[in-house]
C-alpha atoms as a PDB file:
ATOM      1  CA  UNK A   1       0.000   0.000   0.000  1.00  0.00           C
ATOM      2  CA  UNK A   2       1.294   3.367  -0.569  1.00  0.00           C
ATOM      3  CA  UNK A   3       2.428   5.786   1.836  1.00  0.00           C
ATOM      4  CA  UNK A   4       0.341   8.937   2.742  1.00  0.00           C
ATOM      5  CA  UNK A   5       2.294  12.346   2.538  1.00  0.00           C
ATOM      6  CA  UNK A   6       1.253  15.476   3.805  1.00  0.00           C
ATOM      7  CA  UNK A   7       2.235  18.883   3.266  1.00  0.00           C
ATOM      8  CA  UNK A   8       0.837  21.312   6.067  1.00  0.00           C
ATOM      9  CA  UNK A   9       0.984  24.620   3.895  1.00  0.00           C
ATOM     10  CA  UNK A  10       3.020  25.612   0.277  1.00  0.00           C
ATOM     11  CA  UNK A  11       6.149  27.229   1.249  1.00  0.00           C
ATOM     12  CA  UNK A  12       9.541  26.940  -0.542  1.00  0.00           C
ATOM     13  CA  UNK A  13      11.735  26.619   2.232  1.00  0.00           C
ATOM     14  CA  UNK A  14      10.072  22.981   1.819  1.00  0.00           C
ATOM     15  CA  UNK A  15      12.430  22.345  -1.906  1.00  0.00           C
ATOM     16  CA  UNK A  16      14.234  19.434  -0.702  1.00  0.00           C
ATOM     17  CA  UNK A  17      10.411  17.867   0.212  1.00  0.00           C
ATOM     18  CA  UNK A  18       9.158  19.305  -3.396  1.00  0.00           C
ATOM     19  CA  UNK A  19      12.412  18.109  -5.696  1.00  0.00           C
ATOM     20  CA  UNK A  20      11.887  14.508  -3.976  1.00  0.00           C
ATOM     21  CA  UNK A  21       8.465  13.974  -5.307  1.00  0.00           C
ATOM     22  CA  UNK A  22       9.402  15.795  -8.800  1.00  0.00           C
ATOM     23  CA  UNK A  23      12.649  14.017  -9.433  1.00  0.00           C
ATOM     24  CA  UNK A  24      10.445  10.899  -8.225  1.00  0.00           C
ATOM     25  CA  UNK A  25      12.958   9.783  -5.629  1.00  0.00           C
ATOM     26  CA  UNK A  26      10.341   7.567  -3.294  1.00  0.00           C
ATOM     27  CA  UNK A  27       9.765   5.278  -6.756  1.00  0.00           C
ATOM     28  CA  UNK A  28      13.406   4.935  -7.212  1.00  0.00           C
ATOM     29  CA  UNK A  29      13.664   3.244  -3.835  1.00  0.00           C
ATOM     30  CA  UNK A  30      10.661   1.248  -4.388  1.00  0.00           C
ATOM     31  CA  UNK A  31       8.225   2.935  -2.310  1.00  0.00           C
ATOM     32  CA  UNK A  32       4.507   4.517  -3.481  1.00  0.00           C
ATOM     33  CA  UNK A  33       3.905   7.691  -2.004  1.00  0.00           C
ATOM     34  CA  UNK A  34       0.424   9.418  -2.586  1.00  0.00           C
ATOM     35  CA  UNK A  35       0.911  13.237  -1.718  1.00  0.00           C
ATOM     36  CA  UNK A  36      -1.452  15.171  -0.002  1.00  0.00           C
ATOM     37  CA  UNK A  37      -2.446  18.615   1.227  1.00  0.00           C
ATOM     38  CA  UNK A  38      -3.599  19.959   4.678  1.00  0.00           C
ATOM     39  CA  UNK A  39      -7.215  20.853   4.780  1.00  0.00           C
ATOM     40  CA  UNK A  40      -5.227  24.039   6.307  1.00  0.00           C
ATOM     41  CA  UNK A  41      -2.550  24.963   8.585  1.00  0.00           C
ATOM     42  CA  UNK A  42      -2.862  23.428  12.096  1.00  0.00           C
ATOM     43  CA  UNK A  43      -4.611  20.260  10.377  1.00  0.00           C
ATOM     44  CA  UNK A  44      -1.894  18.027   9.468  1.00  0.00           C
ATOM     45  CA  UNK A  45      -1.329  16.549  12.915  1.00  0.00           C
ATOM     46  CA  UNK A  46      -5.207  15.485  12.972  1.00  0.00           C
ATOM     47  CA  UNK A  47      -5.142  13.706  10.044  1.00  0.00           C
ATOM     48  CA  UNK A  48      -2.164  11.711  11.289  1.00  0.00           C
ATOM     49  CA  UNK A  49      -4.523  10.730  14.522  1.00  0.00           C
ATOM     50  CA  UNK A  50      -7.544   9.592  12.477  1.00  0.00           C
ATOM     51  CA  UNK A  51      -5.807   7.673  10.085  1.00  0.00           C
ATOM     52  CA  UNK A  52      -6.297   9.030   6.869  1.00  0.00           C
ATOM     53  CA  UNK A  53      -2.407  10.366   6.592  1.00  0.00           C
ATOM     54  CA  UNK A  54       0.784   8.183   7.321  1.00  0.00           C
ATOM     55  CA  UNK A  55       3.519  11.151   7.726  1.00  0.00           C
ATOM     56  CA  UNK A  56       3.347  14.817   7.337  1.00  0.00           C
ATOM     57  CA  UNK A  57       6.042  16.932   7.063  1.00  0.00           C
ATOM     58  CA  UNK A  58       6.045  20.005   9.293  1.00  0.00           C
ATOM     59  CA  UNK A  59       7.707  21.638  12.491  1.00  0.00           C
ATOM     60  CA  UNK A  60       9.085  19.768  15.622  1.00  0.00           C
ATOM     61  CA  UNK A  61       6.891  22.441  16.472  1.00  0.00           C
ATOM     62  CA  UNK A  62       3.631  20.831  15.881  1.00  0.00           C
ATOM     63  CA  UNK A  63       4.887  17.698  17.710  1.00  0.00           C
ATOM     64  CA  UNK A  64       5.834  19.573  20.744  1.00  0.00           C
ATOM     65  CA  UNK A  65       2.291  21.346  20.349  1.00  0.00           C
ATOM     66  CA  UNK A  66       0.144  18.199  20.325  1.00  0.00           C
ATOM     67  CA  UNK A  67       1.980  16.500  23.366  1.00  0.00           C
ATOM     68  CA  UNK A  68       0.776  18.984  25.523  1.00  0.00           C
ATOM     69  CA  UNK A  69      -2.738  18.776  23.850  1.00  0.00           C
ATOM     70  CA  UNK A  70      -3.300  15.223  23.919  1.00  0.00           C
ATOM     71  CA  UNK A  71      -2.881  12.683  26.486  1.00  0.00           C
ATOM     72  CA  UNK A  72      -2.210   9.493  23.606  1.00  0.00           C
ATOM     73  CA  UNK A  73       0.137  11.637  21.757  1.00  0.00           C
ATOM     74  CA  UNK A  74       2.674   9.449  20.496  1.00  0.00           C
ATOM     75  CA  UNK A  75       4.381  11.933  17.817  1.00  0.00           C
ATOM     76  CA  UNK A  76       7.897  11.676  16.772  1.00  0.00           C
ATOM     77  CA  UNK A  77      10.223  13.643  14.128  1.00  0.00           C
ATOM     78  CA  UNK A  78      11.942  11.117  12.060  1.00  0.00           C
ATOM     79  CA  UNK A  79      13.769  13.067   8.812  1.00  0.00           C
ATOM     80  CA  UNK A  80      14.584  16.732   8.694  1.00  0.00           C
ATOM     81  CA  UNK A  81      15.114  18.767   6.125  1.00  0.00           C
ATOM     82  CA  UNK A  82      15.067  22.396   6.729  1.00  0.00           C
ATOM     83  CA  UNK A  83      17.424  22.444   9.952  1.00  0.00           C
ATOM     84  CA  UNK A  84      17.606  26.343  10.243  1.00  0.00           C
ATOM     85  CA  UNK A  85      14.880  29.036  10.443  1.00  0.00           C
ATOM     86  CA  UNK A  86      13.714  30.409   6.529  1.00  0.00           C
ATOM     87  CA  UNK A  87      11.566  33.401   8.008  1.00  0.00           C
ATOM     88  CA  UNK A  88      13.353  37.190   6.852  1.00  0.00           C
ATOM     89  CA  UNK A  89      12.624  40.599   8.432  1.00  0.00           C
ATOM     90  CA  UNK A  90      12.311  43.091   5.152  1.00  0.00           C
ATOM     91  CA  UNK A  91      12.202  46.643   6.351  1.00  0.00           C
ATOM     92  CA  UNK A  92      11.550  49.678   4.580  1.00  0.00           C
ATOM     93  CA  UNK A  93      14.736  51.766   5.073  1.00  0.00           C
ATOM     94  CA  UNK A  94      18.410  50.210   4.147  1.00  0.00           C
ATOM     95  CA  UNK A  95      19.557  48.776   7.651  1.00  0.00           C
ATOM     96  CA  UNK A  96      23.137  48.012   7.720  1.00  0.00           C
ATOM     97  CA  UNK A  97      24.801  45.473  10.669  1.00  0.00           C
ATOM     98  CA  UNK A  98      21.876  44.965  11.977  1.00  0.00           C
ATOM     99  CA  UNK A  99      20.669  44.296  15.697  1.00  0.00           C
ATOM    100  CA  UNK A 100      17.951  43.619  17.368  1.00  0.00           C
ATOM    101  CA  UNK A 101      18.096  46.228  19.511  1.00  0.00           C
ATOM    102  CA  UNK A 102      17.014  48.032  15.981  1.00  0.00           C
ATOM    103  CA  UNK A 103      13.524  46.785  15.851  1.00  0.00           C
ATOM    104  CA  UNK A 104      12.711  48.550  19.329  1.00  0.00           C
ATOM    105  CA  UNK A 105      10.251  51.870  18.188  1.00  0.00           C
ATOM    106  CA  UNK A 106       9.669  50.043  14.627  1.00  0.00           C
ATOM    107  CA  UNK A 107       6.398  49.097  13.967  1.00  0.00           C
ATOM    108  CA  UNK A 108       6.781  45.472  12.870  1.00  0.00           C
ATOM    109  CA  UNK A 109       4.303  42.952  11.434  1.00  0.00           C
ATOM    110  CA  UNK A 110       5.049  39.528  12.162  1.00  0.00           C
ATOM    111  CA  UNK A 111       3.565  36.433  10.568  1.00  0.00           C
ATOM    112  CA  UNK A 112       0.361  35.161  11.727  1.00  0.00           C
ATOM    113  CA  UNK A 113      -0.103  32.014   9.308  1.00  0.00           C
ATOM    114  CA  UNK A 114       1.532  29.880  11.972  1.00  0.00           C
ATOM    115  CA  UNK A 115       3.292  30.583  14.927  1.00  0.00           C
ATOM    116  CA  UNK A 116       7.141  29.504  15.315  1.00  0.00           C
ATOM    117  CA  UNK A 117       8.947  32.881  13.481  1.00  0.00           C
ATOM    118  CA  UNK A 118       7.334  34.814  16.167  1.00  0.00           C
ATOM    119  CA  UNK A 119       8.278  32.111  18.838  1.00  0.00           C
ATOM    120  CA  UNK A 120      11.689  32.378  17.147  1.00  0.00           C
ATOM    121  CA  UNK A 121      11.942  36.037  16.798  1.00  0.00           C
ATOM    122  CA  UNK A 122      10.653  36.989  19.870  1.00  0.00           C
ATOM    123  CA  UNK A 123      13.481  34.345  21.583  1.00  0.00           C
ATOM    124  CA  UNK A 124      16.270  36.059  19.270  1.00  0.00           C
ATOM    125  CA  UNK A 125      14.566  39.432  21.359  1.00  0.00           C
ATOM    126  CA  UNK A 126      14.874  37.763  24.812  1.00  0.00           C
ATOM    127  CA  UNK A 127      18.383  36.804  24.521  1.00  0.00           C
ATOM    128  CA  UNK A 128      19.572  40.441  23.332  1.00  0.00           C
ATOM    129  CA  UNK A 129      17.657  41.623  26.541  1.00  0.00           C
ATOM    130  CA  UNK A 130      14.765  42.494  24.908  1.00  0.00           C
ATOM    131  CA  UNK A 131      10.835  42.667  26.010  1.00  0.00           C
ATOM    132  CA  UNK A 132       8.941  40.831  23.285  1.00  0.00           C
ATOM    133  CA  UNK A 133       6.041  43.147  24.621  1.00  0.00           C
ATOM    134  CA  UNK A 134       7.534  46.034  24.347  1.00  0.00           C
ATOM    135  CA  UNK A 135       7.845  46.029  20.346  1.00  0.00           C
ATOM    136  CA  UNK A 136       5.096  47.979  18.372  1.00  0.00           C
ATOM    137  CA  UNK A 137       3.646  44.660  16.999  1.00  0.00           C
ATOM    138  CA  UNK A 138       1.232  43.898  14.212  1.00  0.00           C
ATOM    139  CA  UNK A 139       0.057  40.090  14.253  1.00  0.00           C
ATOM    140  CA  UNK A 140      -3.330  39.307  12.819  1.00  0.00           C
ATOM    141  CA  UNK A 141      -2.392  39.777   8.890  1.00  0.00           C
ATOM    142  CA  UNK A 142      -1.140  37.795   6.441  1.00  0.00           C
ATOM    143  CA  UNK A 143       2.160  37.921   5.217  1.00  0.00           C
ATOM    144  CA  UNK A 144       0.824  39.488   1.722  1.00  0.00           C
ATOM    145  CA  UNK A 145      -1.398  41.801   3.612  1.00  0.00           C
ATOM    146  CA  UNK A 146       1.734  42.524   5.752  1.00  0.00           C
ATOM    147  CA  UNK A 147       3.768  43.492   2.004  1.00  0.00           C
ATOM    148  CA  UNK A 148       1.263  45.782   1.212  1.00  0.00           C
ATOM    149  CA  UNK A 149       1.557  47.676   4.887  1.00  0.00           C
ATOM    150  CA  UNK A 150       4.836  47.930   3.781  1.00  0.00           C
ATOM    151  CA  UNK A 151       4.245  49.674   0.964  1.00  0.00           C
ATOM    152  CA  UNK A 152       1.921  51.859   1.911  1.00  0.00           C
ATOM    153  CA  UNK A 153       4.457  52.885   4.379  1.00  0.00           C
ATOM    154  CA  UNK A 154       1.659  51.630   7.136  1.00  0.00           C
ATOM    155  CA  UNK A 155       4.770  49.397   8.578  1.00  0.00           C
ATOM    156  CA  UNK A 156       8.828  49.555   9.044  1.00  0.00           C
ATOM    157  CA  UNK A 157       9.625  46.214   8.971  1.00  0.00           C
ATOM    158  CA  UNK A 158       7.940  43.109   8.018  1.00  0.00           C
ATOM    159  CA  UNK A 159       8.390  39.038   8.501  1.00  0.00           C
ATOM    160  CA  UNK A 160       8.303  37.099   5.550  1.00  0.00           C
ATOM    161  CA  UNK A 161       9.589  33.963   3.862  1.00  0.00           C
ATOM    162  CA  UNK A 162      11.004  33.324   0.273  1.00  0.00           C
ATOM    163  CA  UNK A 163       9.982  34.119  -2.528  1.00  0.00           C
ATOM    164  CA  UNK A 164       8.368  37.203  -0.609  1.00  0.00           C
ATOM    165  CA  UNK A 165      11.576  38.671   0.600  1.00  0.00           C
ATOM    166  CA  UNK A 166      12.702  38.149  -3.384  1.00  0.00           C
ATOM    167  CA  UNK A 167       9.874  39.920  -4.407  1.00  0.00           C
ATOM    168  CA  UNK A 168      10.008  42.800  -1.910  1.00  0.00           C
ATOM    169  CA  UNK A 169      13.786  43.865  -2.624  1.00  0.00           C
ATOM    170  CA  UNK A 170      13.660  42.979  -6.405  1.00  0.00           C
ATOM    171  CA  UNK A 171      10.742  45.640  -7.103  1.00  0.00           C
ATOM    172  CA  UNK A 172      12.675  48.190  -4.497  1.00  0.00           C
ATOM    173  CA  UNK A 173       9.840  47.956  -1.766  1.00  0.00           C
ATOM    174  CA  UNK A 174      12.394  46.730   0.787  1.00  0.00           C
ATOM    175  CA  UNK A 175      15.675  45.803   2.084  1.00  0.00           C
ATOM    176  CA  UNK A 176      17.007  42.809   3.595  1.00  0.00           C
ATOM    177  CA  UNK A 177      17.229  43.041   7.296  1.00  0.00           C
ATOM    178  CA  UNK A 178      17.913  39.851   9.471  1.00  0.00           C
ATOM    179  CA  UNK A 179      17.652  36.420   8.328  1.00  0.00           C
ATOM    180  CA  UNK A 180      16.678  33.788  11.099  1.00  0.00           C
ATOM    181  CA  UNK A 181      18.928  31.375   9.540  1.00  0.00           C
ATOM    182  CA  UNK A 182      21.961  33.589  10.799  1.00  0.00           C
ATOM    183  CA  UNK A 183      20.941  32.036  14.678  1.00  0.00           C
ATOM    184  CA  UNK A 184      22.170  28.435  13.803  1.00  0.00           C
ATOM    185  CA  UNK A 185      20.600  25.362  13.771  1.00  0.00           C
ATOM    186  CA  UNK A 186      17.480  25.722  14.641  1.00  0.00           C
ATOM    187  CA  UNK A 187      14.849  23.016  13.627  1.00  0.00           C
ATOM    188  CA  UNK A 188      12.297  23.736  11.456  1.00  0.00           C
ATOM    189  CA  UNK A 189      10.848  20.837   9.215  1.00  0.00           C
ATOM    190  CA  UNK A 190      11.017  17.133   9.420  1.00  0.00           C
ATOM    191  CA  UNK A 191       8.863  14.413   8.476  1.00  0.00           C
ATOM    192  CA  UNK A 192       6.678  13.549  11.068  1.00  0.00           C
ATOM    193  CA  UNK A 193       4.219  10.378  12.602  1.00  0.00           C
ATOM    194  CA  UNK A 194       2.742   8.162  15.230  1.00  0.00           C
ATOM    195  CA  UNK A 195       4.923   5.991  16.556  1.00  0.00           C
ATOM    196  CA  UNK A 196       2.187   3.037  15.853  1.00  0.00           C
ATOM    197  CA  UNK A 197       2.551   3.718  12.180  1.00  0.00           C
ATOM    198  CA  UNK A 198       6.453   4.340  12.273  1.00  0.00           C
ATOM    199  CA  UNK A 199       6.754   0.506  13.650  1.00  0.00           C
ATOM    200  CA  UNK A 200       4.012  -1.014  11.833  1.00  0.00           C
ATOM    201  CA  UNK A 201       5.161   0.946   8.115  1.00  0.00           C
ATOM    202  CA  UNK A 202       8.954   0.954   9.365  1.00  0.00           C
ATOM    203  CA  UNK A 203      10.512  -0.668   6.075  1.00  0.00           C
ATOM    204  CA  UNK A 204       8.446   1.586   3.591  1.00  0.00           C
ATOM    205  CA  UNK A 205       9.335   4.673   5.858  1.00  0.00           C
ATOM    206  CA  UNK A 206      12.883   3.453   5.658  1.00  0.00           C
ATOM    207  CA  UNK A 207      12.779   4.020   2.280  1.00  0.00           C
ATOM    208  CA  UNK A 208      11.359   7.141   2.242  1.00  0.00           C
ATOM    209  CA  UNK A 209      13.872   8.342   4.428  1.00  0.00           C
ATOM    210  CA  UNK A 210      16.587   7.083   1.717  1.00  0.00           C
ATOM    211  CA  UNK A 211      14.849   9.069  -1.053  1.00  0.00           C
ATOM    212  CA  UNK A 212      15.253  12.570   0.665  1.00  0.00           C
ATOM    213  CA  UNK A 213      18.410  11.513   1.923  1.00  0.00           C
ATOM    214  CA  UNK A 214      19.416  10.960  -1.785  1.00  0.00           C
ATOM    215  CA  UNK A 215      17.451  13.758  -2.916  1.00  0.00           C
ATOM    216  CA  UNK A 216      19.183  15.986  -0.398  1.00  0.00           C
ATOM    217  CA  UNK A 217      22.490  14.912  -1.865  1.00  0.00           C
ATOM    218  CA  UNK A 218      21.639  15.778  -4.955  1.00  0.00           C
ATOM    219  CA  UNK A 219      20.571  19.401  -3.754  1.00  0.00           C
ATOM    220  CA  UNK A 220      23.386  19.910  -2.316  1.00  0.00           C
ATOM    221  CA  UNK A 221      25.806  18.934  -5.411  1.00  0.00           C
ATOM    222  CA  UNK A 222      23.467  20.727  -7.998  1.00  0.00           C
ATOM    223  CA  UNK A 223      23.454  23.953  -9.219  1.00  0.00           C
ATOM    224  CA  UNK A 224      20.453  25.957  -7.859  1.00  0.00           C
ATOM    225  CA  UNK A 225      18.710  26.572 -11.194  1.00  0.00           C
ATOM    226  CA  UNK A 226      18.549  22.854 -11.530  1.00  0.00           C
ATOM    227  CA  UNK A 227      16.261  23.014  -7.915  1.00  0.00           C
ATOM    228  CA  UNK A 228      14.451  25.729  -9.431  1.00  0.00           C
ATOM    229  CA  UNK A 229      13.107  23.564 -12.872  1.00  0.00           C
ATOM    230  CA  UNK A 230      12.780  20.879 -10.047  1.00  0.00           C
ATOM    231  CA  UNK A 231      10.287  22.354  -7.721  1.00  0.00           C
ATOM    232  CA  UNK A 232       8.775  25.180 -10.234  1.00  0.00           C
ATOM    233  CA  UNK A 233       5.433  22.779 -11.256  1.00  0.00           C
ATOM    234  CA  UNK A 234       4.633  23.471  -7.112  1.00  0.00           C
ATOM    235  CA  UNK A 235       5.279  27.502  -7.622  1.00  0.00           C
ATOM    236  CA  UNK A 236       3.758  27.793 -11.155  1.00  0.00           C
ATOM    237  CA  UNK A 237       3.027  31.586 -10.375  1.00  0.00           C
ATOM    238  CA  UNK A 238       6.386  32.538  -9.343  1.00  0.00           C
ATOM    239  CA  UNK A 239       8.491  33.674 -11.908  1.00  0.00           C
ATOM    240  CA  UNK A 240      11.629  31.766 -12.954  1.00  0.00           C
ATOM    241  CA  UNK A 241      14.111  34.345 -12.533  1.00  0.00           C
ATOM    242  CA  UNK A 242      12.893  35.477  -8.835  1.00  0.00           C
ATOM    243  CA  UNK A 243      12.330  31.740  -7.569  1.00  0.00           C
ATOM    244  CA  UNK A 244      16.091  30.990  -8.651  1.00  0.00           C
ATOM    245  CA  UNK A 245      16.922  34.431  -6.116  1.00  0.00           C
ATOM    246  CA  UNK A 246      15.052  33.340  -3.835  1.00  0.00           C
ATOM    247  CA  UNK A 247      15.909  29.522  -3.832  1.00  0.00           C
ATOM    248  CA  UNK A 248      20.000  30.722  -3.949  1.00  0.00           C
ATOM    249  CA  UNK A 249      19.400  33.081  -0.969  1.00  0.00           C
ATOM    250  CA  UNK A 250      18.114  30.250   1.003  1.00  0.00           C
ATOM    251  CA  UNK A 251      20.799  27.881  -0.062  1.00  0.00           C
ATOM    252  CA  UNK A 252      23.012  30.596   0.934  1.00  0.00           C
ATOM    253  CA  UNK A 253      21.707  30.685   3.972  1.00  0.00           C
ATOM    254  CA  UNK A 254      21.960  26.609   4.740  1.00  0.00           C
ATOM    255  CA  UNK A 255      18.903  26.074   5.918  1.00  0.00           C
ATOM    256  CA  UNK A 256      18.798  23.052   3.988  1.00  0.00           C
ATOM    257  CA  UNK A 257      20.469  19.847   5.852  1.00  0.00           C
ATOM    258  CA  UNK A 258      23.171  17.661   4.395  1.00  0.00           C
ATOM    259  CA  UNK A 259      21.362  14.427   6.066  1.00  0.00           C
ATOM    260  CA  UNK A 260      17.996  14.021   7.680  1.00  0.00           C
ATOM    261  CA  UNK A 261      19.288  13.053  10.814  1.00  0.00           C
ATOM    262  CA  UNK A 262      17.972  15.566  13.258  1.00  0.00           C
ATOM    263  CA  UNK A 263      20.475  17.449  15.599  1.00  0.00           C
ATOM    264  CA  UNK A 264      19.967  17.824  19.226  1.00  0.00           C
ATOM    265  CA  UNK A 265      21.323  21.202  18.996  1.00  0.00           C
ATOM    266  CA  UNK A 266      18.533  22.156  16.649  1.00  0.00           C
ATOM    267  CA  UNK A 267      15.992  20.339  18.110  1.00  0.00           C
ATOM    268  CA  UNK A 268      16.771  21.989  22.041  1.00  0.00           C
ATOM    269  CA  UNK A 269      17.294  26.005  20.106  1.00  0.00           C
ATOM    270  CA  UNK A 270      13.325  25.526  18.849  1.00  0.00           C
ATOM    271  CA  UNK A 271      12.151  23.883  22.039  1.00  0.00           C
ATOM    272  CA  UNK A 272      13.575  26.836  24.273  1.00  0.00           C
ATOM    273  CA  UNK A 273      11.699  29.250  21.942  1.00  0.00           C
ATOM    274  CA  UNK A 274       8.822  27.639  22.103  1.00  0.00           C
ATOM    275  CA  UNK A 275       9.467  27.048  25.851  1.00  0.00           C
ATOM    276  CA  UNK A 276      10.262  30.992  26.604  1.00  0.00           C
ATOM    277  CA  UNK A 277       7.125  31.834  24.302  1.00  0.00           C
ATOM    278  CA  UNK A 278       4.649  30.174  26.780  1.00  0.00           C
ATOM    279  CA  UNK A 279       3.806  28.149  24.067  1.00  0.00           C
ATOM    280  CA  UNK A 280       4.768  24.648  25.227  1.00  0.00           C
ATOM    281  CA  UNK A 281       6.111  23.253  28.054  1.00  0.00           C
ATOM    282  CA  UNK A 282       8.479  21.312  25.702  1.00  0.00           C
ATOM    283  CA  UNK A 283       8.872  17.554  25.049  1.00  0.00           C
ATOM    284  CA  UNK A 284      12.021  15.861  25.284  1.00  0.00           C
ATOM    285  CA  UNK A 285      14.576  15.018  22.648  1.00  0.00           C
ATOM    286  CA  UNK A 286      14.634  11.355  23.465  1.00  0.00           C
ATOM    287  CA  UNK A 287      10.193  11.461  23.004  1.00  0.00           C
ATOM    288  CA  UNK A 288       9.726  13.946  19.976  1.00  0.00           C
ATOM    289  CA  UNK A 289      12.850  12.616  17.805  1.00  0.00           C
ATOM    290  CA  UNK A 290      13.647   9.194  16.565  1.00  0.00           C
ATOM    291  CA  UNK A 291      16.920   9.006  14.061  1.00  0.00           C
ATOM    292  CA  UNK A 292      16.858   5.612  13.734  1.00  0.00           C
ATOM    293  CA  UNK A 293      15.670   5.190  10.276  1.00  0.00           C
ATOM    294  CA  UNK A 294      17.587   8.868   9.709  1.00  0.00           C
ATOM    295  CA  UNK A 295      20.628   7.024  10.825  1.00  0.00           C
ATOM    296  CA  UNK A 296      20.112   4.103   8.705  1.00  0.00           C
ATOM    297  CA  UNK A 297      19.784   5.814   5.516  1.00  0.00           C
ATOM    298  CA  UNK A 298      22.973   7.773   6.143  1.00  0.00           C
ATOM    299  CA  UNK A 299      24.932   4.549   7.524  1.00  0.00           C
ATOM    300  CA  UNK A 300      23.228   2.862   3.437  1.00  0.00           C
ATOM    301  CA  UNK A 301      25.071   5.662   1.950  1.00  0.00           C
ATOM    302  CA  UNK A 302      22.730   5.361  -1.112  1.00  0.00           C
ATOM    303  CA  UNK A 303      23.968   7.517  -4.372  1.00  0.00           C
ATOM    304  CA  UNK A 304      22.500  10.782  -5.212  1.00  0.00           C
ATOM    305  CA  UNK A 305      19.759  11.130  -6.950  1.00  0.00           C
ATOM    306  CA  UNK A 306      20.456  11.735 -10.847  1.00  0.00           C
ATOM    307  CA  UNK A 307      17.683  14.113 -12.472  1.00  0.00           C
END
């Protein structure tokens, strides 16, 4: 039977996820894979509960979310892929060397689609000594109505990721600020499922693990307009020429990870800003992680993948 894949939301920071299934990586290890979207944002982890998905691929965030909201949670992160954060302030006004201290008397407008780059931001805030609270915040729009605040001059700064960053700069609208990747590891996107179906599927998953490991090593050995033809069919309103930018800054940038074994040090920097948002308590490494199939695939050494 094939395995159910999830997306949670369209964002391409998720490439490596988006070149597998294009460059049909899952086949080449012999597994069937039937892809899948979230009815929306917070739904992927539901789906996983009632059956109807296998793995989704999302935050550690999500995982650490639904142990605290359900007793029989038995979530665990099993391949990564984006292993540093892809969210970019924009602001209006040139900003060279910047701090954080900087934001303080902006007026910023932070993502509301989801909630780790303000769990991650507002961290970043805390350790340079920083009230979160304190910051003239705007929260409740979208990241496109957020672009046009900008504009209008209505904002100074805004939270965004690729190709909206691109976009802003390219058409003069903006300048590049802070990228989140610049913090380190910090985990952002893995595959993720119930334990249940991670013994009971644990040879098909292995094999999905060895695609995106393969996939990643071809990434990583590629030039990036061959990611861009890759992935484009998922971004079919996005230019060429800016989702090569964008897809460059973010390789750039490393958020993408060499293997999908997930770090501890990754793992632990989004916990504590999930922790220090009040959002979570936080789950343990050793309960939200498994790298045992991670560490398999990497141990295989399987060859890239060749397009």
């Amino acid at each position: 039977m094939a395995v159910v894949l999830q997306e949670s939301l369209r964002g391409l920071f998720y490439a490596p996820y988006y070149a597998a299934l294009s460059l049909g990586a899952y086949a080449k290890e012999g597994v069937e894979v039937r892809f899948v979207a979230a009815a929306d944002f917070g739904a992927a982890p539901d789906a996983l509960f009632s059956g109807s998905v296998d793995v989704a691929w999302g935050g550690p965030m999500r995982v650490n979310q639904f142990y605290r909201q359900r007793a029989d949670c038995d979530l665990v992160c099993f391949a990564e892929a984006v292993t540093r954060d892809p969210f970019i302030l924009v602001g209006r006004e040139a900003r060279r060397d910047f701090a954080m201290t900087d934001l303080v008397g902006t007026r910023i407008a932070t993502v509301s689609e989801v909630p780790t780059p303000w769990l991650c931001l507002q961290h970043d805030l805390r350790l340079a000594g920083i009230d979160p609270a304190s910051l003239d915040r705007f929260a409740d729009c979208t990241m496109t109505e957020n672009m046009a605040a900008l504009r209008a001059g209505a904002v100074d700064v805004v939270q965004v990721f690729e190709p909206l960053a691109t976009e802003l700069v390219a058409d003069g609208s903006g300048h590049l600020w802070y990228a989140a990747a610049s913090r380190g590891p910090c985990s952002y996107t893995t595959f993720y499922a119930r334990r249940s179906v991670l013994d009971a599927k644990r040879g098909d998953l292995l094999l999905l693990v060895r695609g995106l490991y393969r996939t990643q090593k071809w990434l990583h050995a590629q030039p990036v307009e061959a990611l861009a033809e890759a992935v484009q069919a998922y971004f079919p309103a996005v230019p060429r020429v800016r989702l090569t930018a964008a897809l460059e800054r973010y390789k750039a940038l490393g958020i993408w990870g060499a293997s999908p074994i997930l770090s501890r040090d990754g793992y632990e920097r989004l916990k504590d800003s999930l922790v220090s948002g009040g959002f979570v308590d936080g789950t343990d490494f050793e309960i939200a992680v498994d790298n045992s199939l991670a560490d398999a695939a990497v141990a295989a050494d399987p060859p890239a993948l060749t397009a």
